[in-house]
N, C-alpha and C. Protein backbone atom coordinates (compact mmCIF):
# COMPACT_ATOMS: atom_id res chain seq x y z
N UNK A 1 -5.26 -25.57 -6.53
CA UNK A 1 -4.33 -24.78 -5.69
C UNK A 1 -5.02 -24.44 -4.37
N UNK A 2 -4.26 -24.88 -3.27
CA UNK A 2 -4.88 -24.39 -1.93
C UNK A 2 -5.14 -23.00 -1.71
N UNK A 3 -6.26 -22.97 -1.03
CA UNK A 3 -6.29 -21.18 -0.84
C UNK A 3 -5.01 -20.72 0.01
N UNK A 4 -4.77 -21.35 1.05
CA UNK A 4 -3.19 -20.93 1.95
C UNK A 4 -2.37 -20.41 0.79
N UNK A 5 -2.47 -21.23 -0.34
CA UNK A 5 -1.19 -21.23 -0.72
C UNK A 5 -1.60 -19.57 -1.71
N UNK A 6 -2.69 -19.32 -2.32
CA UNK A 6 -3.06 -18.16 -2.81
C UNK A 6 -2.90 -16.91 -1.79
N UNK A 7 -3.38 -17.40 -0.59
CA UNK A 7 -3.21 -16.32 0.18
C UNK A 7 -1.73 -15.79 0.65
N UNK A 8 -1.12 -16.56 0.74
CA UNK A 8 0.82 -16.03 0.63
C UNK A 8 1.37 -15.51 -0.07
N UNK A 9 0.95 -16.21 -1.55
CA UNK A 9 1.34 -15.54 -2.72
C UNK A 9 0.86 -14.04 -2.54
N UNK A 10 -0.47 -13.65 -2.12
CA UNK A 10 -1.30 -12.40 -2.00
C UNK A 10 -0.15 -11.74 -1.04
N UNK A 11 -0.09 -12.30 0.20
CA UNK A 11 0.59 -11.75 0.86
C UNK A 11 1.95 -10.84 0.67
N UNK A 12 2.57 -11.91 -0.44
CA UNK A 12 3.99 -11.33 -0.85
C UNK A 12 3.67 -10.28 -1.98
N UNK A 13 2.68 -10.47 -2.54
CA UNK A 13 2.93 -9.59 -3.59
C UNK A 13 2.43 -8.52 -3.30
N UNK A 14 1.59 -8.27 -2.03
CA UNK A 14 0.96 -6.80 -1.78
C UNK A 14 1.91 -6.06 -0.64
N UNK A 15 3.07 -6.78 -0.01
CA UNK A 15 4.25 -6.56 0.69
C UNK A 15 4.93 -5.79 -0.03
N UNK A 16 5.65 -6.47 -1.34
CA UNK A 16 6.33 -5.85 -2.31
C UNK A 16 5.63 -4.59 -2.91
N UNK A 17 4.41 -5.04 -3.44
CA UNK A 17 3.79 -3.13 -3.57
C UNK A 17 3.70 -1.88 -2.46
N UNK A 18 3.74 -2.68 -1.78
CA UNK A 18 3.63 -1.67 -0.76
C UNK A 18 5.09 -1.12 -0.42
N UNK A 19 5.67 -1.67 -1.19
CA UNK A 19 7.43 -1.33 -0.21
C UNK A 19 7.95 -0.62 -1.52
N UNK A 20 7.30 -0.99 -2.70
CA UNK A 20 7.67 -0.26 -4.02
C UNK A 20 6.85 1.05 -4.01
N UNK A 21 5.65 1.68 -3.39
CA UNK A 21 4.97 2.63 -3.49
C UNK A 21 5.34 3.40 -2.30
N UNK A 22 6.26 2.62 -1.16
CA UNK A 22 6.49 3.55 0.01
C UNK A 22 7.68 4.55 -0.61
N UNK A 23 8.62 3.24 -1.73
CA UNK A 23 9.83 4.14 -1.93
C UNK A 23 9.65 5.16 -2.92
N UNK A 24 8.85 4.98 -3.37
CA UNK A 24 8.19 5.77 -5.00
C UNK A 24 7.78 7.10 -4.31
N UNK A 25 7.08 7.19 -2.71
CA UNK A 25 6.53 8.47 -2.46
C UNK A 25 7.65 9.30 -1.68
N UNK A 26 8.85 8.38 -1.19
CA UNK A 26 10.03 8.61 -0.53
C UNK A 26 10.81 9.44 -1.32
């Protein structure tokens, strides 16, 4: 597996936590 391709995946999934912990403190 390419690292690009790890690093997007990273990307999306620390997007989504972050948008699930913004609404969680909201």
């Amino acid at each position: 597996m390419p690292l690009f391709f790890l690093r997007v995946i990273h990307e999306l999934v620390f997007e989504k936590l972050t948008v699930q912990t913004m609404h969680s403190f909201n």
